[in-house]
Protein backbone atom coordinates (compact mmCIF):
# COMPACT_ATOMS: atom_id res chain seq x y z
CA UNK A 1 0.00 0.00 0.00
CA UNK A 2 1.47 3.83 -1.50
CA UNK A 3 2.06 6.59 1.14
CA UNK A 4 -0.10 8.31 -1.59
CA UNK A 5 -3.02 5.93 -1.91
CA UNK A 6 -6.07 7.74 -3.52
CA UNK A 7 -4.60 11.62 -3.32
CA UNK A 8 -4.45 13.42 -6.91
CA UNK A 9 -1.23 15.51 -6.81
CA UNK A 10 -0.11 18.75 -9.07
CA UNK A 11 3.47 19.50 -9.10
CA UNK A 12 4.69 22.83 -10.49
CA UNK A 13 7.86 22.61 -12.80
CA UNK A 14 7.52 18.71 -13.13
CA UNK A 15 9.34 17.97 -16.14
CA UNK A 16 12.42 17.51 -14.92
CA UNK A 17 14.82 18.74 -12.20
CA UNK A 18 13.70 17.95 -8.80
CA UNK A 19 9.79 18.17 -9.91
CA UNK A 20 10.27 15.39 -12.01
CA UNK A 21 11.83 13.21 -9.11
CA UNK A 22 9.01 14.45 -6.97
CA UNK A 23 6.97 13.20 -9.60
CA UNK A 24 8.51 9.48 -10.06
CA UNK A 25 8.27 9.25 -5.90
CA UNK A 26 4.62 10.24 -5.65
CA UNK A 27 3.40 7.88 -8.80
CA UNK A 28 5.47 5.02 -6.95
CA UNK A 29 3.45 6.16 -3.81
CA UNK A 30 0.33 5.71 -5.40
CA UNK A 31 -0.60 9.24 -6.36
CA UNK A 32 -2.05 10.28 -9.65
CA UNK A 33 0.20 12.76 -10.74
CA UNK A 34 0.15 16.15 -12.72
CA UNK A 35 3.13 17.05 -14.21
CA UNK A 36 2.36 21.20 -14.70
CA UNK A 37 5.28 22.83 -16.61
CA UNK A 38 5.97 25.16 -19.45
CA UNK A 39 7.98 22.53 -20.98
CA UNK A 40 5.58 21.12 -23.75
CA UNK A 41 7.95 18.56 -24.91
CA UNK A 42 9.83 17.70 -21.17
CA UNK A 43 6.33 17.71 -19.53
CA UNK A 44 4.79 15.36 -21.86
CA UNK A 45 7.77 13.06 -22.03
CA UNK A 46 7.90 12.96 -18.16
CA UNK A 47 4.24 12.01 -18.07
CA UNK A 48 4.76 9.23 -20.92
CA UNK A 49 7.49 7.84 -18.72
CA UNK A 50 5.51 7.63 -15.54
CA UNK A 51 2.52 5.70 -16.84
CA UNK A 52 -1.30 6.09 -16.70
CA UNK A 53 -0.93 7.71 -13.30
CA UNK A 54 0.63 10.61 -14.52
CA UNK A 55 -0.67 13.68 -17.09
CA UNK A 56 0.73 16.84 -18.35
CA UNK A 57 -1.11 20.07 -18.20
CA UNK A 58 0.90 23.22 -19.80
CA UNK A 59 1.29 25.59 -17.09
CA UNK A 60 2.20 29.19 -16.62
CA UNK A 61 2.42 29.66 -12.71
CA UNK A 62 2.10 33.40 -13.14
CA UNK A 63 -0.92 33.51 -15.05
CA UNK A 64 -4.11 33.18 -13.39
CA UNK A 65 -6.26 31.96 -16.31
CA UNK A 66 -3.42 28.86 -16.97
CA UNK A 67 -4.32 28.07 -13.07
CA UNK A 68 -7.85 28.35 -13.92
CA UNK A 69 -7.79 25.87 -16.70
CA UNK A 70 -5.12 23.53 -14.56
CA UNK A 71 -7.63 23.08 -11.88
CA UNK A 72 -10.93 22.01 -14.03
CA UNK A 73 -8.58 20.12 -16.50
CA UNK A 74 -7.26 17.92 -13.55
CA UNK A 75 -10.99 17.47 -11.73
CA UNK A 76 -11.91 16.48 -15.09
CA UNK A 77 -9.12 13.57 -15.59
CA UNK A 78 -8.52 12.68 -11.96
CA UNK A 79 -10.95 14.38 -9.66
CA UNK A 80 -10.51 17.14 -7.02
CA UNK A 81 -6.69 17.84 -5.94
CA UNK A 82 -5.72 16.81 -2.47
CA UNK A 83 -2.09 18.06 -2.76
CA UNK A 84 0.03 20.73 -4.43
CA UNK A 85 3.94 21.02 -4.98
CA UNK A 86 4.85 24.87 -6.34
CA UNK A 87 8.20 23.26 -6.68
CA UNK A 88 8.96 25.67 -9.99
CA UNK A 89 11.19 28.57 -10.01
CA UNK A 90 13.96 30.41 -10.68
CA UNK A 91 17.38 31.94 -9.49
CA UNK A 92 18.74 35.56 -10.40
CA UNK A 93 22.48 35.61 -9.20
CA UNK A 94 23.45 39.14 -9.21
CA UNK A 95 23.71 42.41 -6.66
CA UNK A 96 21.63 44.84 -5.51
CA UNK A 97 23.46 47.02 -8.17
CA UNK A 98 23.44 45.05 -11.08
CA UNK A 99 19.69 44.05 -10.70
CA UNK A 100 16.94 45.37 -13.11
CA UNK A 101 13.55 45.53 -11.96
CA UNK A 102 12.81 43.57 -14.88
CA UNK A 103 14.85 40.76 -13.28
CA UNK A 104 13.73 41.50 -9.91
CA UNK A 105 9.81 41.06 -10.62
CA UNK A 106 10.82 38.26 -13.14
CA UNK A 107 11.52 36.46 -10.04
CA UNK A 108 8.70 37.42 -8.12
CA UNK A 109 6.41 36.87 -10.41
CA UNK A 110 7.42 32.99 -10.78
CA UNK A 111 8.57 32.18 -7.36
CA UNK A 112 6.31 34.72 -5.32
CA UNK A 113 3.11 35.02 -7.34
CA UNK A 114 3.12 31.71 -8.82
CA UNK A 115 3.05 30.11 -5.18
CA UNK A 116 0.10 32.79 -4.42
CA UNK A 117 -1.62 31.78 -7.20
CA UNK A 118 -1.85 28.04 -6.98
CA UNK A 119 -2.77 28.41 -3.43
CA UNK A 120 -5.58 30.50 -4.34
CA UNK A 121 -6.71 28.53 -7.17
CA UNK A 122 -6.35 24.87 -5.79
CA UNK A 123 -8.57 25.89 -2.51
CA UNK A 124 -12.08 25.22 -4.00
CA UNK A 125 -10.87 21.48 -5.36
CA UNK A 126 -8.93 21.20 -1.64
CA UNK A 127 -12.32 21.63 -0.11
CA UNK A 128 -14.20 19.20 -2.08
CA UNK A 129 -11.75 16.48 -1.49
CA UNK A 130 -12.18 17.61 2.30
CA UNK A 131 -8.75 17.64 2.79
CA UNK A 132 -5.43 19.21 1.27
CA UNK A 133 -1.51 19.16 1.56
CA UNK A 134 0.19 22.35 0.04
CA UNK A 135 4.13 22.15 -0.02
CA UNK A 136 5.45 25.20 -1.06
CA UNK A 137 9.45 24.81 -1.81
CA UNK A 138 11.37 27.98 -0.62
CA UNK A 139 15.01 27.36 0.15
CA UNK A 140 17.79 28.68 3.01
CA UNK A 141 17.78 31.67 1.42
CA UNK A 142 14.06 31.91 2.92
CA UNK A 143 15.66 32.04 6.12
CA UNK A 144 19.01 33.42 6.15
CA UNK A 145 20.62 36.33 3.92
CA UNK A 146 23.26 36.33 1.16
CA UNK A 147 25.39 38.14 -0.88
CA UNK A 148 24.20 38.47 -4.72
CA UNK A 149 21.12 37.11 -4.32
CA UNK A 150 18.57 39.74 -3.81
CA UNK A 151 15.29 38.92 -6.17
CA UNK A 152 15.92 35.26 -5.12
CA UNK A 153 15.78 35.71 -1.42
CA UNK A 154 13.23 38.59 -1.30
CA UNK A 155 11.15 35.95 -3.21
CA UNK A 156 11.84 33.15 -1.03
CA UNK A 157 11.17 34.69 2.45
CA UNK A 158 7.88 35.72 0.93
CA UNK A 159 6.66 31.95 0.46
CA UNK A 160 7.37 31.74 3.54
CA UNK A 161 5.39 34.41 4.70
CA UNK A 162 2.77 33.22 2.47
CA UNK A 163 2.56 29.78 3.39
CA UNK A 164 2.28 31.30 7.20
CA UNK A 165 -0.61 33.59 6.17
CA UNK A 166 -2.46 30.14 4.18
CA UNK A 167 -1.91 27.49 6.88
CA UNK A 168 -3.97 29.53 9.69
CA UNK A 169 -6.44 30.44 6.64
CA UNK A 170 -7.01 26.81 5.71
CA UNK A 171 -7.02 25.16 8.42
CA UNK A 172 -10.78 25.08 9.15
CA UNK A 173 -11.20 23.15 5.98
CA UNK A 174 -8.47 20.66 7.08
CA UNK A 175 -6.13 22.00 4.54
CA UNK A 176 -1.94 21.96 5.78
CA UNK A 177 0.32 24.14 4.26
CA UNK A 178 4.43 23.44 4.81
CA UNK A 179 7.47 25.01 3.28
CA UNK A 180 10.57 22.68 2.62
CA UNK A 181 13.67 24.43 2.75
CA UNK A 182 16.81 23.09 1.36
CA UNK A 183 20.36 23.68 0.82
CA UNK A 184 22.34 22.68 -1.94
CA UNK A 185 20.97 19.96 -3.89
CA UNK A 186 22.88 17.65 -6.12
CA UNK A 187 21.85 18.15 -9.57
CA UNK A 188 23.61 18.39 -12.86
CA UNK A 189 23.89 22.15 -12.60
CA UNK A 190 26.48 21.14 -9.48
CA UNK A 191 28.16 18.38 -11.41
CA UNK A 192 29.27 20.95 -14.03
CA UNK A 193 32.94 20.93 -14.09
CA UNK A 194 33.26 24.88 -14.33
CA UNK A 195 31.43 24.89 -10.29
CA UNK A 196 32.45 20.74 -9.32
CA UNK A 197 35.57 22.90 -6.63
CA UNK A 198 33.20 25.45 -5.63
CA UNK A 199 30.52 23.06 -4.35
CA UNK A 200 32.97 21.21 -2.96
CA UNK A 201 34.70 23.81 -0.79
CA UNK A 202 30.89 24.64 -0.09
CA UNK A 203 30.21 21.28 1.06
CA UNK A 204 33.07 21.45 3.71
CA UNK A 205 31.12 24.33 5.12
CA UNK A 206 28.21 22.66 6.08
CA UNK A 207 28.01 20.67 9.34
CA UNK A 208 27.64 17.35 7.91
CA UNK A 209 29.95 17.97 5.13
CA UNK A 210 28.20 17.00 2.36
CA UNK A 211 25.38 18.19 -0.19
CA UNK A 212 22.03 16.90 -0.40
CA UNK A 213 20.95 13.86 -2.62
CA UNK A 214 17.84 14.67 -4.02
CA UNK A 215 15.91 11.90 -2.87
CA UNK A 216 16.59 13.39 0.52
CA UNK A 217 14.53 16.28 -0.23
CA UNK A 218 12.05 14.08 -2.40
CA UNK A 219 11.63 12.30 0.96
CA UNK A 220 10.53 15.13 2.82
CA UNK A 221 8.34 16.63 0.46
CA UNK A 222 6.37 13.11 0.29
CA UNK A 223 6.38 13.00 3.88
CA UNK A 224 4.59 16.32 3.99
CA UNK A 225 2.23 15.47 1.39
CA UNK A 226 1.14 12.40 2.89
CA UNK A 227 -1.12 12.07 6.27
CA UNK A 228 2.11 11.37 8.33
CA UNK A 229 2.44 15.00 8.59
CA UNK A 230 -1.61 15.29 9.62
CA UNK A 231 -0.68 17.86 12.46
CA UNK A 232 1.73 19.73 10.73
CA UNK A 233 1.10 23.44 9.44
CA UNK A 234 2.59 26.52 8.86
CA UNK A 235 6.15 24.90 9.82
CA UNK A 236 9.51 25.80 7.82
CA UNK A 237 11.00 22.04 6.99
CA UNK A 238 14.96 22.83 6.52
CA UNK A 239 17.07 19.87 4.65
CA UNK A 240 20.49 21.59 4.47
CA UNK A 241 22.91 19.38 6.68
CA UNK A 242 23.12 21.88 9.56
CA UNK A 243 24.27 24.76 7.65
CA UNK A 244 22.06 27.82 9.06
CA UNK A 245 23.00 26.39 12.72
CA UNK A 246 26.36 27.90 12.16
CA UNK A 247 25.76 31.32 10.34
């Protein structure tokens, strides 16, 4: 018997990165799965891979009509939604000084409005299932400052703020809302050769000396999703091997 037995499940920016092993972890779980991305091709192919239980819908998180049709699309080919990932977003690594506003509401608009949005539009399905799990990913950097990272962390404190604000409004309708947390992942991007030494010399920063695998953040975000977390709301979840204890 799946962790995810019966729930329907849309994950933002599922076609591949850490959405997609989200994905892969909540089909094998039992979920039905929609893989919601702007990635027509990715999406689709991620979908085809994962079976019957899985379906991509074309989504643009900052555009309130694409919610719209995500929501009656996925009642219509799996029923209500009991959970939602906004996994997607983006990262603009520059200074204060070097930042456009066009960059700097860029990333609000995906990682800031786009969690605001799915919230918003995912409530009335949430309530007909008569239950809900809302994971909204934020990062360290929704809890601690950097250098060079303004948009990014301005964006990331706000889904925290955000997820706050929705887990005290939802919970009458027995609706949870988290926010996972993470360090630095393992992914491609940190395999590249050009940044292999500076993750490294990251790595020996960090308490237990090592980067995340991303099944160890795929973990947590199941275990939120699922009804092992059933009294858990409105919590920050942090997966970065200690790292903030020390700043």
């Amino acid at each position: 018997m799946g962790r995810l037995d019966g729930k329907v499940a849309v994950i933002t920016g599922g076609a591949g990165g850490m959405g997609k092993i989200h994905a892969k972890v909540f089909v094998e779980e039992g979920a039905k799965v929609i893989i919601a991305d702007l990635g027509v091709s990715k999406g689709k192919d991620t979908a085809e891979e994962l079976g019957d239980q899985a379906k991509f819908i074309e989504l643009d998180v900052t555009d309130e009509e694409s919610w719209t049709r995500l929501v009656e699309e996925t009642e219509k080919h799996f029923g209500p939604i009991n959970i939602l990932v906004n996994n997607a977003g983006i990262v603009v690594s520059k200074s204060i000084e070097e930042t456009s506003l066009e960059d700097f509401r860029k990333t609000t608009a995906i990682n800031q409005d786009g969690v605001f949005l799915g919230m918003k539009h995912v409530l009335e399905s949430m309530k007909k299932a008569e239950s809900g799990s809302i994971v909204n990913i934020s990062s360290i950097a929704g809890i601690v400052g950097s250098a060079n990272n303004s948009a990014y962390i301005a964006s990331k404190f706000a889904v925290r703020g955000l997820t706050k604000a929705a887990a005290v409004e939802f919970a009458p309708h027995n609706i949870r809302v988290n926010s996972v947390h993470p360090g630095t992942i393992r992914t491609p991007m940190t395999e590249q050769e050009d940044v292999k030494e500076l993750v490294q010399a990251m790595a020996q920063m960090i308490p237990m000396k090592r980067i995340a695998e991303p099944i160890e953040i795929t973990n947590l975000v199941l275990y939120l999703a699922s009804d092992e977390s059933s009294y858990s709301t409105g919590t920050e979840f942090i997966a970065d091997g200690g790292l903030i204890q020390q700043m």
